[in-house]
C-alpha atoms as a PDB file:
ATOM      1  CA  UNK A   1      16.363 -11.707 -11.128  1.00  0.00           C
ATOM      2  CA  UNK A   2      16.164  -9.333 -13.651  1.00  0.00           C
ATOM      3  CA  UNK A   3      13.503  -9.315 -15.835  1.00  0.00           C
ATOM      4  CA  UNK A   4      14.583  -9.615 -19.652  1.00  0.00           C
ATOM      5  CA  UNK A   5      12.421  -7.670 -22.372  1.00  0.00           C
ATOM      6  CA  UNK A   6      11.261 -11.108 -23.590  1.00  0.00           C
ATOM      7  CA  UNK A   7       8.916 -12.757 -20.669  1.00  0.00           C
ATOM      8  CA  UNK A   8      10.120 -16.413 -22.192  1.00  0.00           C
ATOM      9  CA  UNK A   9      13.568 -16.065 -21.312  1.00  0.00           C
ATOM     10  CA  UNK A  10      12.371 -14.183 -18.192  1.00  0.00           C
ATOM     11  CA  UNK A  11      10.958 -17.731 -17.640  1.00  0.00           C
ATOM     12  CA  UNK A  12      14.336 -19.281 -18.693  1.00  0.00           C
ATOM     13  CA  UNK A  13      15.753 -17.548 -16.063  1.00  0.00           C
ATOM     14  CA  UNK A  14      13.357 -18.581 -13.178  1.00  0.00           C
ATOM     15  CA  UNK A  15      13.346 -22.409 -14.015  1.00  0.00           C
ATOM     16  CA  UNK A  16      17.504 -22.806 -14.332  1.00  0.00           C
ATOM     17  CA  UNK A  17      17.792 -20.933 -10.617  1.00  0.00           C
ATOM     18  CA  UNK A  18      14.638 -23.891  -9.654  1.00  0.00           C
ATOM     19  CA  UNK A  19      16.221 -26.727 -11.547  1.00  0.00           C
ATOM     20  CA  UNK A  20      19.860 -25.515  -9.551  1.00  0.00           C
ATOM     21  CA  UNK A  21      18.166 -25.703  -6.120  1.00  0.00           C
ATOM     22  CA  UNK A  22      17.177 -22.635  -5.559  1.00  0.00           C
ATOM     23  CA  UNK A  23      14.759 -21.962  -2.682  1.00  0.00           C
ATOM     24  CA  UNK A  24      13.494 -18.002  -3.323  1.00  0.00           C
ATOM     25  CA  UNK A  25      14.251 -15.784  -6.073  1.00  0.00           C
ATOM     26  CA  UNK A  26      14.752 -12.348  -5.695  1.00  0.00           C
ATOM     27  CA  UNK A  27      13.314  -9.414  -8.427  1.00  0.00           C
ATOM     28  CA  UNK A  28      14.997  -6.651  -8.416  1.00  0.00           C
ATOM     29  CA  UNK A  29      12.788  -3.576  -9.169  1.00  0.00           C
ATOM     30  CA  UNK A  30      14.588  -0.633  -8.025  1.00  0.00           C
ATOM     31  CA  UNK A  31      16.940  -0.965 -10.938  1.00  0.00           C
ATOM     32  CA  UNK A  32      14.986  -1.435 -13.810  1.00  0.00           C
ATOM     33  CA  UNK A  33      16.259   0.992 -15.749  1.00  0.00           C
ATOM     34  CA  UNK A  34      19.767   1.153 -15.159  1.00  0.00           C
ATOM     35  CA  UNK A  35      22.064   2.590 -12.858  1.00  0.00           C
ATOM     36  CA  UNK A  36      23.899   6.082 -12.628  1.00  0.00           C
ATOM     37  CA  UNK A  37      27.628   5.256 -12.150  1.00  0.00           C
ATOM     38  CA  UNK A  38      28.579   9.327 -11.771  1.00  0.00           C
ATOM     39  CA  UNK A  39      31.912   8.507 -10.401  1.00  0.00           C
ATOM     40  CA  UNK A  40      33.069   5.777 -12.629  1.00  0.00           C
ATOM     41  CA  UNK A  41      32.217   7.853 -15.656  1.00  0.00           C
ATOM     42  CA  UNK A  42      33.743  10.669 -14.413  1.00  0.00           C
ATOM     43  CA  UNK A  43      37.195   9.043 -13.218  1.00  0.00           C
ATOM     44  CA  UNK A  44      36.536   6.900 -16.823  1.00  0.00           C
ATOM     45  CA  UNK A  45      37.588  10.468 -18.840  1.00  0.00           C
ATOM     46  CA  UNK A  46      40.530  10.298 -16.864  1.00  0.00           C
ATOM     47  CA  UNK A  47      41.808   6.392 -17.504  1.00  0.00           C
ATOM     48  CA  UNK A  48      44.231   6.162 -20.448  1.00  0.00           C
ATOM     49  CA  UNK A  49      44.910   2.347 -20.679  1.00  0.00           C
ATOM     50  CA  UNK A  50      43.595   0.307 -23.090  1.00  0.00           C
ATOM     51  CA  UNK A  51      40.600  -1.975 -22.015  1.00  0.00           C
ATOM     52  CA  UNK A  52      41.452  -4.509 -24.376  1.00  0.00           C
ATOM     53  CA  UNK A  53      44.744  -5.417 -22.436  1.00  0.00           C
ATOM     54  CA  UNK A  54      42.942  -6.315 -18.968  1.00  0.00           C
ATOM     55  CA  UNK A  55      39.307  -7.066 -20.847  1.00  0.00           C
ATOM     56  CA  UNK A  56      39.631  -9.524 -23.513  1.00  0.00           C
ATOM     57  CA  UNK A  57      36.808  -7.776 -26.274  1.00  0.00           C
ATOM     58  CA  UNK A  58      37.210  -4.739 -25.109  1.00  0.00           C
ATOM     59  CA  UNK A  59      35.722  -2.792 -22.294  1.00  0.00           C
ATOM     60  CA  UNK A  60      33.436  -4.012 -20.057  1.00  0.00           C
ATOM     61  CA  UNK A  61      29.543  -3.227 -21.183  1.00  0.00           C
ATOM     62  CA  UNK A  62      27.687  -4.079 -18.113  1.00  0.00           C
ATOM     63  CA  UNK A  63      23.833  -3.099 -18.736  1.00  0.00           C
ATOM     64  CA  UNK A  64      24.128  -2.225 -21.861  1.00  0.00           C
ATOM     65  CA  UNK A  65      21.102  -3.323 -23.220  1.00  0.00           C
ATOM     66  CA  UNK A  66      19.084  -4.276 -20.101  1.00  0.00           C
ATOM     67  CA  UNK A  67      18.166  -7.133 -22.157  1.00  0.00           C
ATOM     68  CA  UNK A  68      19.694 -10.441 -22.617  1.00  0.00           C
ATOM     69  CA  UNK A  69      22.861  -9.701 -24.695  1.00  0.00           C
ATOM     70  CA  UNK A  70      25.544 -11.403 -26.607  1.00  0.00           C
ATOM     71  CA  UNK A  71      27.815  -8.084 -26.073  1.00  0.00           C
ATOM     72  CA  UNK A  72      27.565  -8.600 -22.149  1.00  0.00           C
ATOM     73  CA  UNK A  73      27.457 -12.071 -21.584  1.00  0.00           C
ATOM     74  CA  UNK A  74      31.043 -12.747 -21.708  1.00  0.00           C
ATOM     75  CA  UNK A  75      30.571 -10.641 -18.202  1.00  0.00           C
ATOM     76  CA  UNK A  76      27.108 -12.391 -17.271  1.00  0.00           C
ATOM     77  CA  UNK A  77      27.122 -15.724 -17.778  1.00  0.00           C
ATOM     78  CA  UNK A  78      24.138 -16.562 -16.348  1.00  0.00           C
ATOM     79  CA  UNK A  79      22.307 -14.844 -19.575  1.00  0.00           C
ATOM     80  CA  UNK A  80      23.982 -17.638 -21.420  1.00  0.00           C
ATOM     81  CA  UNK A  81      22.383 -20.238 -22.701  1.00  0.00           C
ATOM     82  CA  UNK A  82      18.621 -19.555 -23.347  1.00  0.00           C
ATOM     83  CA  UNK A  83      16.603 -20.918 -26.117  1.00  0.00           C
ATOM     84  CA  UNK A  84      15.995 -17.512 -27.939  1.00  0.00           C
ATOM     85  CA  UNK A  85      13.968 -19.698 -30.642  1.00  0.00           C
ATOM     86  CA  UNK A  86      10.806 -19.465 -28.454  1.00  0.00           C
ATOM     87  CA  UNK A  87       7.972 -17.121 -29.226  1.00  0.00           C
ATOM     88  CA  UNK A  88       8.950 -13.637 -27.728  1.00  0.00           C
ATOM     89  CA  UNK A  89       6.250 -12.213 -26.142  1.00  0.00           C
ATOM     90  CA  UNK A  90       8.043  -8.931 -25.440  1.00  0.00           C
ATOM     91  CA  UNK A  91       6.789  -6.995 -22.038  1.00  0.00           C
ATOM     92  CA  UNK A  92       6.627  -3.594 -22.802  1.00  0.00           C
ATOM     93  CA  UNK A  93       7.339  -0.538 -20.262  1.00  0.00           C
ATOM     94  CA  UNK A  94       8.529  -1.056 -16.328  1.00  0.00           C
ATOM     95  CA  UNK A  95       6.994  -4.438 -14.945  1.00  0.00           C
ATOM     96  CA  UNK A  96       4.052  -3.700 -12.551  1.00  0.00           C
ATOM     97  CA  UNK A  97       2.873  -6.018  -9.742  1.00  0.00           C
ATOM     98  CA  UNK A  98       1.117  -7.640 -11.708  1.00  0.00           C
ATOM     99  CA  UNK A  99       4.842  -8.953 -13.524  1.00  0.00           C
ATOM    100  CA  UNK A 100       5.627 -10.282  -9.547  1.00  0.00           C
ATOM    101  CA  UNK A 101       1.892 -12.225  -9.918  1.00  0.00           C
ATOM    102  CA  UNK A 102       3.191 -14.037 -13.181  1.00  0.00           C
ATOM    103  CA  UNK A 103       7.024 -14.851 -11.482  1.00  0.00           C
ATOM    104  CA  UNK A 104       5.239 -16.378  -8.600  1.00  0.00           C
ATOM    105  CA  UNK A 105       2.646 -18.464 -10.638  1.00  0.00           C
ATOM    106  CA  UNK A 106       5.548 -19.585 -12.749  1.00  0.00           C
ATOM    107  CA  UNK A 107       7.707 -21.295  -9.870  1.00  0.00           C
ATOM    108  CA  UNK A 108       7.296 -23.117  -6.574  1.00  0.00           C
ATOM    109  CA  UNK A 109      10.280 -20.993  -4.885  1.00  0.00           C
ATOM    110  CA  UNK A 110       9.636 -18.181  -2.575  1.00  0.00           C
ATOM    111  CA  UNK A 111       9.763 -14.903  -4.420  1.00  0.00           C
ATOM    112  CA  UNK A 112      11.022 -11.418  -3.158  1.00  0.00           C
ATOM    113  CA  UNK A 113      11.440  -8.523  -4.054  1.00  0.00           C
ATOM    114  CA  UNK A 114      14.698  -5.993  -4.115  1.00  0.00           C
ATOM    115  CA  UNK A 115      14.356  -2.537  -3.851  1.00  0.00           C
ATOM    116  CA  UNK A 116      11.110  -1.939  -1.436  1.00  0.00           C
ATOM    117  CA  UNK A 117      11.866   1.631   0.560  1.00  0.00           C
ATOM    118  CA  UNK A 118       8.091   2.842   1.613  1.00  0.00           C
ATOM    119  CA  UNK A 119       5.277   1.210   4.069  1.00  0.00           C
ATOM    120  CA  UNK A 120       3.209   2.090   0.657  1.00  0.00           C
ATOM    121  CA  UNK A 121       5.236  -0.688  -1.469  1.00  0.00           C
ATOM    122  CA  UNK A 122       5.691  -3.181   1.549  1.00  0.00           C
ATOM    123  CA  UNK A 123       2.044  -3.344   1.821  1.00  0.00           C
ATOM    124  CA  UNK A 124       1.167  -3.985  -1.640  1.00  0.00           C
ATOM    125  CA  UNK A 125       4.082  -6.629  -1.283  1.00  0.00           C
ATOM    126  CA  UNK A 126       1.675  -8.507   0.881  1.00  0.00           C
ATOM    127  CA  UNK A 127      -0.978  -8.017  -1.610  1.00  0.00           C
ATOM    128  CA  UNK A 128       0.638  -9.742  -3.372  1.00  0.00           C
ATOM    129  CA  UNK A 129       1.567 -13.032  -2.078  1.00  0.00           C
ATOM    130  CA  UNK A 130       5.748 -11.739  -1.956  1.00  0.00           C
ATOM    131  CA  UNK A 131       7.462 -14.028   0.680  1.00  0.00           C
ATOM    132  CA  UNK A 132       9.884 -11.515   1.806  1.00  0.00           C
ATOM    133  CA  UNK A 133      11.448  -7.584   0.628  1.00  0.00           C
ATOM    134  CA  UNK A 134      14.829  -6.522   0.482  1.00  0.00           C
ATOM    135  CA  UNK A 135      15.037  -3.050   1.352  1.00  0.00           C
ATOM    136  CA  UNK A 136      17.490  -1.245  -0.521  1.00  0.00           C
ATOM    137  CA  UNK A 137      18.647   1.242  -2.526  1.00  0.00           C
ATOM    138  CA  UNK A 138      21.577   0.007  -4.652  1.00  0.00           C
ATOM    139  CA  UNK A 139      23.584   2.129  -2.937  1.00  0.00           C
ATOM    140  CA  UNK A 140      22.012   5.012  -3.382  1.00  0.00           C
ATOM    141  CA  UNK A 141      22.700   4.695  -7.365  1.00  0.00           C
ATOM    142  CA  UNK A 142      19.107   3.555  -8.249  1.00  0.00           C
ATOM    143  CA  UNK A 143      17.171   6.658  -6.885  1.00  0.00           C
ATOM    144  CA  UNK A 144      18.296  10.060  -5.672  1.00  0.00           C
ATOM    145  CA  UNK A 145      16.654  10.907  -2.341  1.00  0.00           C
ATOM    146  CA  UNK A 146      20.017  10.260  -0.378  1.00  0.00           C
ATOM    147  CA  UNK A 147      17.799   8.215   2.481  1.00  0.00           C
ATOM    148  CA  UNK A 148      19.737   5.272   3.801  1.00  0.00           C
ATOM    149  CA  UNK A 149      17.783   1.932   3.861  1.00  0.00           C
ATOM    150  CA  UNK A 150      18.060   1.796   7.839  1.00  0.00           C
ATOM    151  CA  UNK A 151      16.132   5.075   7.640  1.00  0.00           C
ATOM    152  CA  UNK A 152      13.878   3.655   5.521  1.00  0.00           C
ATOM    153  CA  UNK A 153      13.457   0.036   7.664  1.00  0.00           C
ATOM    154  CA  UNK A 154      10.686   1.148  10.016  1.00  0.00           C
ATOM    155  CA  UNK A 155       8.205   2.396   7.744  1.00  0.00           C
ATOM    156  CA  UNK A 156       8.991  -0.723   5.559  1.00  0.00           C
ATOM    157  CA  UNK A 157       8.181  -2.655   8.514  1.00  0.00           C
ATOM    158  CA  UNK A 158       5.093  -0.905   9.537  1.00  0.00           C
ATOM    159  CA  UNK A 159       3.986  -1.699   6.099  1.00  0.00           C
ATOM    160  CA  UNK A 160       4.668  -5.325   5.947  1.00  0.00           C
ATOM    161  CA  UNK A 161       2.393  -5.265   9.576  1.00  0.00           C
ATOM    162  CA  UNK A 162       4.614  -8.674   9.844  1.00  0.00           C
ATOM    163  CA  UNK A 163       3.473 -10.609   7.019  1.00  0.00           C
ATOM    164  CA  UNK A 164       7.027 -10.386   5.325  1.00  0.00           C
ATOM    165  CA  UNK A 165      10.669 -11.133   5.956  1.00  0.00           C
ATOM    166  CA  UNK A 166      12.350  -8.270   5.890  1.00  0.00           C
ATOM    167  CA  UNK A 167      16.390  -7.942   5.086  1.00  0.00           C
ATOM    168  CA  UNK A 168      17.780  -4.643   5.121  1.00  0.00           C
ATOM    169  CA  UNK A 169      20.307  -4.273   2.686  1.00  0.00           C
ATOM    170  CA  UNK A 170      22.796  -1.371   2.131  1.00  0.00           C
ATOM    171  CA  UNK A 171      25.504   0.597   4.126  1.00  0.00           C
ATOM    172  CA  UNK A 172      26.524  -1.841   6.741  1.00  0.00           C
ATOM    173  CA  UNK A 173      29.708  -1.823   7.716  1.00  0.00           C
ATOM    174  CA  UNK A 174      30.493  -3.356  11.273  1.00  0.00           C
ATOM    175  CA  UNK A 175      28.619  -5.646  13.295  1.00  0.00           C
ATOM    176  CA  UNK A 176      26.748  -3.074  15.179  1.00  0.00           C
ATOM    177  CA  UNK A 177      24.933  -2.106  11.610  1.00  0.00           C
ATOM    178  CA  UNK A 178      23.748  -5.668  11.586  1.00  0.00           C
ATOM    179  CA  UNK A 179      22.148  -5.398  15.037  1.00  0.00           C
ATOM    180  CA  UNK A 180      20.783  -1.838  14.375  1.00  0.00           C
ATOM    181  CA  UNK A 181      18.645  -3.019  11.623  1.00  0.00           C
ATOM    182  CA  UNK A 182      17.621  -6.258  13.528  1.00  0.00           C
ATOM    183  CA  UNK A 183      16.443  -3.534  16.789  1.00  0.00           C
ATOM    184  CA  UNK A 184      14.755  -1.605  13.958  1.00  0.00           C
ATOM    185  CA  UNK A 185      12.391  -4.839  12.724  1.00  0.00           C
ATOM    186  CA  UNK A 186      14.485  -6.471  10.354  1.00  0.00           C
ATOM    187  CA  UNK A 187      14.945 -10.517   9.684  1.00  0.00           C
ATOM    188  CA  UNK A 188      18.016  -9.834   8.872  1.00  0.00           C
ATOM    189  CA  UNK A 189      20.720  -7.701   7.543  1.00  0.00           C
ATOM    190  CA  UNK A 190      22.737  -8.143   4.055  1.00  0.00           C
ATOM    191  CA  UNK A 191      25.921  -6.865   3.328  1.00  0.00           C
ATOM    192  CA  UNK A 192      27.596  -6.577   0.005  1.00  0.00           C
ATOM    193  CA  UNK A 193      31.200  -4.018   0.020  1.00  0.00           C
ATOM    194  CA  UNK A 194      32.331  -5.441   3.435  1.00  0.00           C
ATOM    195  CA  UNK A 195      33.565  -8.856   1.988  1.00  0.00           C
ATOM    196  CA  UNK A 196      33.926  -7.322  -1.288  1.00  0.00           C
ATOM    197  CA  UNK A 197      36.872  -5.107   0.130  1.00  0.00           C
ATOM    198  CA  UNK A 198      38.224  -7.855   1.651  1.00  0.00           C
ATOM    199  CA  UNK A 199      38.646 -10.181  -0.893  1.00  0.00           C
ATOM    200  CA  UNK A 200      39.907  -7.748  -2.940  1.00  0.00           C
ATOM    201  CA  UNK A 201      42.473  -6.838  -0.340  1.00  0.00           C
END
């Protein structure tokens, strides 16, 4: 989940993943304001073709609002659909914990969070009623202090003080990543490129 500038298709959001079957939701908060693609811009100067023969519309747009947008959703179609006829009640500024209270009083799934890195946040997780973190970085795109999440898995761990499921999620790439993080306190491990390069292979 990522939270939309207007809390009631926010909502939207967190009832059509319920009504579907869904047993947690994740909210991702490590990403909140967009990522920094350096290399795809930079190779992007260098790409002649013309997006609108692979990408019918044009080029892709992905995030270019960070809202619910008609430009994107031909890309996202999971922000398709919503009533936009309800009352906005627009959330100003970066959601706070107190955003994760109102997800988690809205639905009867578990609710996580993405992006947890520091014993700090993990605690305050707990606070806060979170079921379980993710602990990742979005490949390093999301914030720039170049620490790899299994570096950061034992202090998340000593922060959760093993009130939370933990998944470590970012830069595995063989088996023996996956058991790493599970020796270093984690419920499990996620992995994302892996099967991505496959499939594409």
């Amino acid at each position: 989940l990522y939270h939309q500038a207007d809390w009631a298709i926010t909502k939207q959001m967190i009832k059509r993943a319920e009504k579907a079957g869904a047993t947690a939701i994740a909210f991702t908060v490590d990403l909140l304001g967009g990522s920094n693609r350096e290399t795809m811009i930079r190779y992007a100067r260098q790409d002649t073709r013309e997006c609108i023969k692979c990408h019918l519309g044009g080029a892709p747009l992905p995030g270019v609002s960070g809202r619910v947008d008609d430009r994107d959703n031909r890309r996202k179609p999971n922000l398709v659909g919503y009533d936009t006829t309800l009352t906005k009640q627009v959330d100003k500024g970066t959601p706070t914990w107190e955003y994760v209270d109102r997800i988690r009083q809205s639905t009867n799934m578990k609710v996580w969070v993405k992006g947890i890195v520091t014993a700090e946040d993990a605690a305050i997780a707990v606070r806060h009623g979170v079921d379980g973190v993710f602990v990742s970085n979005h490949g390093g795109r999301a914030e720039n202090s170049r620490r790899a999440t299994v570096t950061s898995l034992p202090e998340v761990v000593r922060g959760g003080a093993g009130k939370l499921k933990i998944i470590c999620d970012g830069g595995v790439r063989r088996g023996t990543d996956v058991f790493k993080a599970l020796a270093l306190g984690a419920t499990a491990s996620g992995i994302g490129r892996p099967y991505i390069w496959g499939l594409g292979a």
